[in-house]
Protein backbone atom coordinates (compact mmCIF):
# COMPACT_ATOMS: atom_id res chain seq x y z
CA UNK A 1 153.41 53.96 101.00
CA UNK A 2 153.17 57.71 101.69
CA UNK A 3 152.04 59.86 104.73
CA UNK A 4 149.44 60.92 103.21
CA UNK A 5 148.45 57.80 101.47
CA UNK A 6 148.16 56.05 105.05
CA UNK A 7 146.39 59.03 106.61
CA UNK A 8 143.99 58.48 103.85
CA UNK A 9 143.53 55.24 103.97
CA UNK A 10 142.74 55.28 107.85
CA UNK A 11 140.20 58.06 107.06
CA UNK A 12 138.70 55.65 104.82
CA UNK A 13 137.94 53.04 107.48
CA UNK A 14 137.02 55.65 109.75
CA UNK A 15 134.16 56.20 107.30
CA UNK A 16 133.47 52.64 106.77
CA UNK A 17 133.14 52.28 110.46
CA UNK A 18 131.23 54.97 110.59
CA UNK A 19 129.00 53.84 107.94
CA UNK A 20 128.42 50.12 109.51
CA UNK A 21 128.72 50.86 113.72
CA UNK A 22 127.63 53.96 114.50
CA UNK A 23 123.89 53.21 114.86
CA UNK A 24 123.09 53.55 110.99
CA UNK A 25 122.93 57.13 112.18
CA UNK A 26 122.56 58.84 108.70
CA UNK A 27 119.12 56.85 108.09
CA UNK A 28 116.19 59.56 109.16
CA UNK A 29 113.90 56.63 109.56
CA UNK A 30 113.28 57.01 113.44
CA UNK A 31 109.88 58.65 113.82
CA UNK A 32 107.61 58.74 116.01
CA UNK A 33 107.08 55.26 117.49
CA UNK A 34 104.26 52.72 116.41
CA UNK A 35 101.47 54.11 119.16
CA UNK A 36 98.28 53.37 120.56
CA UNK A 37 95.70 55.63 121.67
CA UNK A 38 95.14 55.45 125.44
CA UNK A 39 91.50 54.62 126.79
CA UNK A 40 91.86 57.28 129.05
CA UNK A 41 93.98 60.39 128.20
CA UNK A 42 96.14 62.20 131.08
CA UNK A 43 96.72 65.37 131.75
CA UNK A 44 99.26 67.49 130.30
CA UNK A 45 101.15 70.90 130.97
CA UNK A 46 103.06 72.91 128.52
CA UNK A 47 106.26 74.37 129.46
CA UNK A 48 107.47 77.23 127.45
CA UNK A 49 110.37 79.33 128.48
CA UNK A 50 110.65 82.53 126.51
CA UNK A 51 113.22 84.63 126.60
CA UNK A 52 111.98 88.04 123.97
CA UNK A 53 110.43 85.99 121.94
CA UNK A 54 108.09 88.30 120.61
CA UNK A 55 109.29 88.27 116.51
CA UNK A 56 108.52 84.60 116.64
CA UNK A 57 105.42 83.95 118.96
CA UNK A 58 102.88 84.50 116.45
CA UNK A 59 104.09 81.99 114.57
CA UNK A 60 104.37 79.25 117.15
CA UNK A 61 101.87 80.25 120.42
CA UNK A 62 98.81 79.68 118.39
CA UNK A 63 100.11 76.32 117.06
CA UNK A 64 100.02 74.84 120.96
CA UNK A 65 97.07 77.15 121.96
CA UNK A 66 95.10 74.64 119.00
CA UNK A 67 96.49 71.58 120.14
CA UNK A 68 93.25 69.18 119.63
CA UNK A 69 94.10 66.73 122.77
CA UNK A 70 91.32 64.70 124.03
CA UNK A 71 91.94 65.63 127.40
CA UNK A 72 93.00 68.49 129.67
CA UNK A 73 96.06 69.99 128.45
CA UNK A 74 97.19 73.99 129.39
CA UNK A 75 99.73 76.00 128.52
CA UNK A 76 102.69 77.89 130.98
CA UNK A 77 104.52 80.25 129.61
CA UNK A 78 107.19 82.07 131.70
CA UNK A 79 108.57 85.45 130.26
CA UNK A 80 112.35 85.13 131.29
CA UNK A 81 112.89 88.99 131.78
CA UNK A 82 111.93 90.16 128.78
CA UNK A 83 112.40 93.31 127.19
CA UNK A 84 110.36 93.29 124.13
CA UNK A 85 107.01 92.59 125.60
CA UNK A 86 106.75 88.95 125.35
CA UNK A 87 104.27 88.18 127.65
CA UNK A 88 101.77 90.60 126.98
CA UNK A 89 101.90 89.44 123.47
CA UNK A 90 101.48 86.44 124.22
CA UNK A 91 98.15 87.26 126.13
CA UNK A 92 96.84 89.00 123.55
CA UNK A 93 97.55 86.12 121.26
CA UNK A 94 95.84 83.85 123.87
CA UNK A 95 92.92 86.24 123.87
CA UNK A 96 92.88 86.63 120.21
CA UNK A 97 92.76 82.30 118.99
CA UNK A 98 91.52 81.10 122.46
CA UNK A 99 91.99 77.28 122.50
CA UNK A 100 94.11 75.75 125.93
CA UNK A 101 94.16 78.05 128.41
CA UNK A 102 97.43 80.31 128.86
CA UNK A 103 99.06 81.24 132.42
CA UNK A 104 102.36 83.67 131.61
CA UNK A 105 104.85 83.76 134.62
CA UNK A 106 107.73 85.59 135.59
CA UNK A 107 110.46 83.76 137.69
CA UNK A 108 112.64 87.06 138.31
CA UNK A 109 116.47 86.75 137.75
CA UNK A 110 117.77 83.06 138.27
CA UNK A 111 120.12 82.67 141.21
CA UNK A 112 123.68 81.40 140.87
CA UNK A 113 124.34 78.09 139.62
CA UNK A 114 121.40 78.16 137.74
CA UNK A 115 120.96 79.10 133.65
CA UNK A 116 118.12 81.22 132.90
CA UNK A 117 116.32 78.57 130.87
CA UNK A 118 116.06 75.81 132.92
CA UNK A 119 115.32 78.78 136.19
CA UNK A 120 112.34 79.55 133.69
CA UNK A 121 111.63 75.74 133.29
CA UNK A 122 111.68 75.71 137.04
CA UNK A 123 109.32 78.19 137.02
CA UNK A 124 106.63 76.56 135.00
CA UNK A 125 106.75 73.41 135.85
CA UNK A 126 106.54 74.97 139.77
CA UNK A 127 103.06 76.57 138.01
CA UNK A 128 101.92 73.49 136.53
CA UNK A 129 102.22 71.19 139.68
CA UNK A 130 99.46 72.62 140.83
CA UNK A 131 97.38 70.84 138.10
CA UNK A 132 99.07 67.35 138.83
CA UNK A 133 99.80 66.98 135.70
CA UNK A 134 100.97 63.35 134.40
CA UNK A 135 103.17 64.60 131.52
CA UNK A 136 105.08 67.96 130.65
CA UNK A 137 105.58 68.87 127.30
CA UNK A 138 108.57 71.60 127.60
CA UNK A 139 109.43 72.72 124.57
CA UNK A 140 110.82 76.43 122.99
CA UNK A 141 109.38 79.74 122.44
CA UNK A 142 110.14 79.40 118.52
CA UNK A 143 108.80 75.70 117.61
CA UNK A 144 105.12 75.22 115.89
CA UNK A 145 103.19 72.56 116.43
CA UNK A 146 100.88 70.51 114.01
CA UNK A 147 97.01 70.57 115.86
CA UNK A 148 97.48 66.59 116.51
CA UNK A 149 101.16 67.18 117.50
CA UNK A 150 100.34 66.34 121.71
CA UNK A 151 98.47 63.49 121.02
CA UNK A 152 100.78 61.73 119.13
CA UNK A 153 103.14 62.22 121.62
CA UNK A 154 101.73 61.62 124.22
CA UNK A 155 100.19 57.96 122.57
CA UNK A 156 103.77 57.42 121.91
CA UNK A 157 104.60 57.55 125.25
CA UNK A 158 102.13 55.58 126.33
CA UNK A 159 102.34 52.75 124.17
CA UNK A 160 105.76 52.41 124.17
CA UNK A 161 106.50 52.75 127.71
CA UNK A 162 108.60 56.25 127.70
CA UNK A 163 109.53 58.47 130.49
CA UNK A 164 110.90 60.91 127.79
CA UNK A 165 109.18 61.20 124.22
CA UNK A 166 111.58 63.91 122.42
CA UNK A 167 111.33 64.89 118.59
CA UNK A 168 114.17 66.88 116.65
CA UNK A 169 111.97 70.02 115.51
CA UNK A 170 112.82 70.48 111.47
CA UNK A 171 114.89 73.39 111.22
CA UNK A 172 114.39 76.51 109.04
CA UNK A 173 116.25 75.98 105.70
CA UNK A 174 115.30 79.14 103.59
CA UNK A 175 118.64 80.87 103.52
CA UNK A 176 121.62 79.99 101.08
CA UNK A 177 123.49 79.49 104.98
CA UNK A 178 120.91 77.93 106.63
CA UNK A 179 120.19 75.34 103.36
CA UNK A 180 124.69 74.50 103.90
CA UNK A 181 124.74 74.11 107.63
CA UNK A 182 121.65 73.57 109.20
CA UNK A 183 120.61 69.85 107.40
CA UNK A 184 124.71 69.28 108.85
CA UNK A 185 123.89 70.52 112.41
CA UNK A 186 121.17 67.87 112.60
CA UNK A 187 123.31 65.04 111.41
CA UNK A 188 126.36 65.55 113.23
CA UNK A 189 124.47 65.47 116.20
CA UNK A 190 123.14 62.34 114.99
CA UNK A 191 126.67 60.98 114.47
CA UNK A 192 127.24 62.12 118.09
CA UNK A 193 124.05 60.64 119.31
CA UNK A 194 122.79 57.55 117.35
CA UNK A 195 119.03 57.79 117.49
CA UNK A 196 118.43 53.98 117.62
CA UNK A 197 121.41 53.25 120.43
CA UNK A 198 119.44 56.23 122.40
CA UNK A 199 115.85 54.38 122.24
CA UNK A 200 117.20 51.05 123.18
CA UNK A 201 116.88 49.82 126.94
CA UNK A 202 120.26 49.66 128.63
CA UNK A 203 122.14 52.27 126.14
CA UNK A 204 124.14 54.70 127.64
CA UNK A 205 123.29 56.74 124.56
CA UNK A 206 121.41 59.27 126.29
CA UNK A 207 120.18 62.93 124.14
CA UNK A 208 116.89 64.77 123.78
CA UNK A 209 116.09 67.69 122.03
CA UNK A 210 115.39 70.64 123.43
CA UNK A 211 112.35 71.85 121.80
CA UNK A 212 109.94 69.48 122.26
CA UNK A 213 110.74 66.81 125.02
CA UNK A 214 107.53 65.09 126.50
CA UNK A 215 108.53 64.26 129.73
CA UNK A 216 106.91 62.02 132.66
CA UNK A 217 106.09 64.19 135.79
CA UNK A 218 107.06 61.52 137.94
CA UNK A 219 110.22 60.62 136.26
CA UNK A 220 110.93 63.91 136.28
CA UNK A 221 110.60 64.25 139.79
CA UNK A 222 112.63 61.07 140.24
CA UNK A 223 115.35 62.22 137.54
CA UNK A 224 115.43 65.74 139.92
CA UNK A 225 115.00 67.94 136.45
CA UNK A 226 114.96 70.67 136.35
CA UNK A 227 117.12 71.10 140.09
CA UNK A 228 119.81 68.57 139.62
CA UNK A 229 120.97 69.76 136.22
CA UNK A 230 120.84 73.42 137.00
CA UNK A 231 123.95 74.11 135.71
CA UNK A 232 123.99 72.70 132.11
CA UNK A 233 124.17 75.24 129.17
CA UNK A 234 123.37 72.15 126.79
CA UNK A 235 119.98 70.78 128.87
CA UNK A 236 118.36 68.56 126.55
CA UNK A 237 121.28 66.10 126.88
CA UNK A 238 121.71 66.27 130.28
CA UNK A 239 118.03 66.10 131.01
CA UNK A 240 118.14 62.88 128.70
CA UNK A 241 120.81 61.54 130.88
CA UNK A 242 119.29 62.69 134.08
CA UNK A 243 116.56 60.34 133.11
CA UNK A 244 118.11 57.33 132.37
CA UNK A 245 120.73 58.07 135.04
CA UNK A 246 117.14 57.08 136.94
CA UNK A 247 116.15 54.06 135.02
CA UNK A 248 113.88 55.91 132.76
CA UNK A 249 113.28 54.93 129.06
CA UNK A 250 114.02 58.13 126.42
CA UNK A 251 113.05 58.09 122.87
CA UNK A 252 114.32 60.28 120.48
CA UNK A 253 113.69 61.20 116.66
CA UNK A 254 113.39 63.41 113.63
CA UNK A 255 110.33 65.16 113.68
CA UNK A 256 107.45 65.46 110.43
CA UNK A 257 105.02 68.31 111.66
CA UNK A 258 107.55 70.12 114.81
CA UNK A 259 109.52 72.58 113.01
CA UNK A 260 111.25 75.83 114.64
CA UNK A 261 109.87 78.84 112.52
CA UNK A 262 113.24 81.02 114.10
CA UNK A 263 115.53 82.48 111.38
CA UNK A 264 119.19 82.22 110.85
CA UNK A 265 119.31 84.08 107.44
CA UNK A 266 123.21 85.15 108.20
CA UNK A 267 126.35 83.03 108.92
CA UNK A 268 126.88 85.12 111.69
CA UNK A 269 123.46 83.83 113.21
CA UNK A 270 124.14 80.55 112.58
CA UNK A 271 127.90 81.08 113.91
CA UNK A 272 126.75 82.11 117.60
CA UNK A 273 124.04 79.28 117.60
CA UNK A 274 126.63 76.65 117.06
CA UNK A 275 129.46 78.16 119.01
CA UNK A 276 127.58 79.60 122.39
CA UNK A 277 127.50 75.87 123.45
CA UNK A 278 130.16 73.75 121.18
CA UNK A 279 132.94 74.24 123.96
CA UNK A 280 130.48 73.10 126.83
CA UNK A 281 129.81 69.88 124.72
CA UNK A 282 133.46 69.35 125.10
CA UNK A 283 133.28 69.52 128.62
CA UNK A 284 135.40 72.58 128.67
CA UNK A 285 138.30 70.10 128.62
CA UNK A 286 141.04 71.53 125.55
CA UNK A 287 142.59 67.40 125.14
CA UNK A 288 139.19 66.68 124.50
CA UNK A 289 138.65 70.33 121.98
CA UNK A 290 142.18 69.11 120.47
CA UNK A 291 141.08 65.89 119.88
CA UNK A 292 137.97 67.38 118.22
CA UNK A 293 140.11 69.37 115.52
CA UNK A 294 141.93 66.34 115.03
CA UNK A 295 138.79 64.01 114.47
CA UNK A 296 137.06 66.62 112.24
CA UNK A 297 140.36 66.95 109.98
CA UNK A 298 140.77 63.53 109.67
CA UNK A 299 137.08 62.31 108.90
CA UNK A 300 136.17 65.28 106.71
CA UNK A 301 139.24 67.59 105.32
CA UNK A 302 141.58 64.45 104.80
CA UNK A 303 139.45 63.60 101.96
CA UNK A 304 138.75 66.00 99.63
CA UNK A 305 142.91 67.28 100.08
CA UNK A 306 143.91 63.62 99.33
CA UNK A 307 142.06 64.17 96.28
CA UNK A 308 143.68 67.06 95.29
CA UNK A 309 147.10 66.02 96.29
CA UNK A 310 146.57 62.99 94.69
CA UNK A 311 145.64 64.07 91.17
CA UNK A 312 147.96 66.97 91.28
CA UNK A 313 150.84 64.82 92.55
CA UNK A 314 150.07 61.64 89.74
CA UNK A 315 149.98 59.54 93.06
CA UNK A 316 146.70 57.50 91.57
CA UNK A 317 146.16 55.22 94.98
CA UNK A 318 145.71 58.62 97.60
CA UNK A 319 143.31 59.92 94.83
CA UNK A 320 141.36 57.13 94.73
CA UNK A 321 141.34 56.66 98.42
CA UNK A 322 140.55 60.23 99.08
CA UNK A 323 137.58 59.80 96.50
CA UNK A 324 136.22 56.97 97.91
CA UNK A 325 136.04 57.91 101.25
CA UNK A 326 134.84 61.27 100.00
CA UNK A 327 131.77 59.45 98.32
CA UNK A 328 130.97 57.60 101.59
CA UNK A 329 130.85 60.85 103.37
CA UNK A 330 128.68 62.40 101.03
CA UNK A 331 126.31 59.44 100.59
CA UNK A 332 125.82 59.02 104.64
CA UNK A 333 124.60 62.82 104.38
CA UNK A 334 122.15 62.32 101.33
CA UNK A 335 119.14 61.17 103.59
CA UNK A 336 119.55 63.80 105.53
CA UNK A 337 119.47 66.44 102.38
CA UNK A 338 116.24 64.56 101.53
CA UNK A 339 114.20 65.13 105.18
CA UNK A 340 115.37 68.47 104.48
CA UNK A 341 114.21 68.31 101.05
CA UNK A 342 117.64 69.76 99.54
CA UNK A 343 119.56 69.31 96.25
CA UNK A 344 121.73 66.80 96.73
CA UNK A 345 124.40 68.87 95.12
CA UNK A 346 125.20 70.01 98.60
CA UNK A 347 126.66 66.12 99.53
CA UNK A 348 130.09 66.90 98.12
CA UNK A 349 130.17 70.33 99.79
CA UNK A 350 130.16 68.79 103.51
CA UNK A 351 133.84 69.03 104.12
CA UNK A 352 133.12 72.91 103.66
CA UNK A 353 130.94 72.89 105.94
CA UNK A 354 132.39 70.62 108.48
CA UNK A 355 135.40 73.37 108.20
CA UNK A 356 132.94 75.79 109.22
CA UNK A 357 131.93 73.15 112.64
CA UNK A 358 135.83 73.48 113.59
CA UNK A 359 136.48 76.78 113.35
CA UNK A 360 132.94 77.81 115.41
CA UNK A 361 133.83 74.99 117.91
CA UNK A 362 137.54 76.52 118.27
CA UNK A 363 135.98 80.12 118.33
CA UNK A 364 133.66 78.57 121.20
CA UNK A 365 137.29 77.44 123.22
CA UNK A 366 138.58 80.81 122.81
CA UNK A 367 135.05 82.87 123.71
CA UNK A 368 135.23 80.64 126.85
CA UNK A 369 138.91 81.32 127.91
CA UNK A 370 138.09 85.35 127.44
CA UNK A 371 135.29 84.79 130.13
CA UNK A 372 132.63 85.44 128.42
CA UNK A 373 131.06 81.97 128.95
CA UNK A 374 127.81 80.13 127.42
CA UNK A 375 124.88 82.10 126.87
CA UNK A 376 121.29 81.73 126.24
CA UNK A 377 119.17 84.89 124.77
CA UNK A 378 121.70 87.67 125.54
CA UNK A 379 122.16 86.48 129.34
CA UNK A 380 125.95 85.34 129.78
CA UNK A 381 126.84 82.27 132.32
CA UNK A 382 130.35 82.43 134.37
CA UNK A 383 132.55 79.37 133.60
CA UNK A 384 131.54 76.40 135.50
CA UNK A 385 134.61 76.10 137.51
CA UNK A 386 133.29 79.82 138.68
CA UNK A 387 129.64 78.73 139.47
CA UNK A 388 128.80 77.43 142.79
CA UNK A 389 127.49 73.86 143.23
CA UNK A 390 124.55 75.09 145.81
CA UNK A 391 122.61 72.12 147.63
């Protein structure tokens, strides 16, 4: 038996194992849980860090601003030094639909060790605690909201007993690059993160996402978020894991009316969304980035090249092996073309893209080595071995 044969041949398990054990985590089944409506609603505060924002605002402000929640619900945003007037437009847009009220605040530069989102997270939730709120909804500048969108969450949460509620906002998919990698960006970091192994008491699975996390104000004071994970460039996760670090209960699934109305019409966009934080997923750790590479090229280039090689070489049992572990791979990522309601043409094409994943998470190892760090809205973070662990 060949190399390449055998390399095949374990990339064809590696699928089947994927297929079986990894939390069935190409199904986009896990909505929003079964919920009941509480007899008495409790009070929420929205969270909204904003960083110039101002292009997408009007598209997403109003959305929360209509929320139609039984009971009292208001809305913090906190302008994160911006330069394109982002919180006077979002006063005027407060003053234009009405709806919750609005409070805009402006934390001032964050001090070291922290990143500016979660210093603007700080921020509001510092505003809100005023209003003893019993949830916090934080969730981005660029996600809309359907009107019943807090209410279900917040019956979810209820019902089922959560300390975190978090939905995976549908992605724009307008774009010819946005239609190849965004549906993959959402199920890779389901393959990372199984969404049923996150939901079940006594996982270690632990992942939110980032724009739109409902989150118990007394967990959250228990969990110390935003303070004890001050440091992470990818906080959804580590607020997740903050959480059930404290015993707390997360949920986590695809969304049906959350969807993020930002646009990534270029490959470049997409590029710097993907790689600003790939490296820091990694833990900054290059066995772990070279381990990575070697995954990726196993589980999604092996394939299609052992198809190739196979037919061009007249070696009939790598073809066949390549193809079959080819047509698992595509058929894990058809339900996930669906939610995004793609062609399914686009299947086959995921080793492409999963090329595209390694070279943005090896161009994320290189950006970090030059210094130039994480970053979130044009504000650059030192390395983490240069920040300072304060308190």
């Amino acid at each position: 038996m060949s190399a390449l044969l055998w390399i095949t041949v374990v990339s064809l398990a590696a699928w089947c194992w994927l297929l079986l054990c990894q939390g069935f985590f190409w199904r986009t089944d896990v909505r929003l849980p079964p919920r009941r409506e509480p007899d008495a609603w409790p009070s929420v505060c929205v969270v909204v860090p904003a960083r110039d924002e101002a292009a997408v605002l009007p598209a997403s402000l109003p959305s929360l601003l209509a929320q139609d929640y039984p009971g009292r619900a208001e809305v913090f945003l906190v302008d994160d030094g911006s330069t394109d007037g982002t919180g006077e437009l979002a006063r005027e847009l407060s003053r234009r639909h009405g709806g919750l009220p609005l409070t805009v605040g402006c934390p001032g530069e964050p001090p070291a060790g922290w990143t500016g989102k979660l210093w603007a997270v700080r921020h509001g939730i510092g505003l809100a605690r005023a209003r003893d709120p019993e949830y916090l909804l934080l969730t981005d500048a660029d996600i809309a909201h359907a009107p019943d969108s807090l209410r279900a969450l917040v019956a979810a949460a209820h019902a089922g007993g959560f300390d975190v509620v978090s939905q995976m906002a549908r992605l724009r998919v307008e774009s010819a690059w946005e239609r190849l990698v965004v549906p993959a960006f959402v199920y890779y970091f389901a393959q990372l993160y199984p969404f049923r192994w996150i939901g079940r008491k006594g996982s270690r699975t632990a992942a939110a996402a980032g724009g739109c996390v409902l989150l118990r104000t007394a967990m959250a004071q228990k969990a110390r978020v935003p303070d004890g994970i001050r440091h992470a460039v990818i906080d959804d996760v580590a607020l997740a894991r903050a959480v059930k670090g404290a015993g707390g209960h997360v949920w986590l699934g695809l969304a049906d009316r959350v969807d993020s109305v930002r646009p990534y019409p270029r490959l470049h966009d997409l590029w710097r969304m993907v790689s600003r934080s790939a490296y820091a997923q990694l833990r900054h750790n290059p066995l772990l980035l070279l381990g990575t590479v070697a995954g990726l090229a196993l589980v999604y280039l092996v394939p299609p090249a052992a198809v190739v090689a196979g037919a061009v070489g007249g070696t009939a049992a790598t073809a066949v092996a390549g193809a079959l572990a080819w047509a698992v791979m595509a058929g894990t990522y058809v339900p996930m073309l669906r939610y995004y309601r793609q062609p399914l043409w686009l299947a086959p094409l995921l080793p492409f893209t999963a090329l595209l994943y390694l070279l943005m998470t090896v161009d994320s190892a290189v950006q970090h080595y030059r210094g130039r760090g994480a970053a979130w809205k044009g504000r650059t973070y030192a390395r983490p071995d240069a920040v300072p662990d304060e308190g």
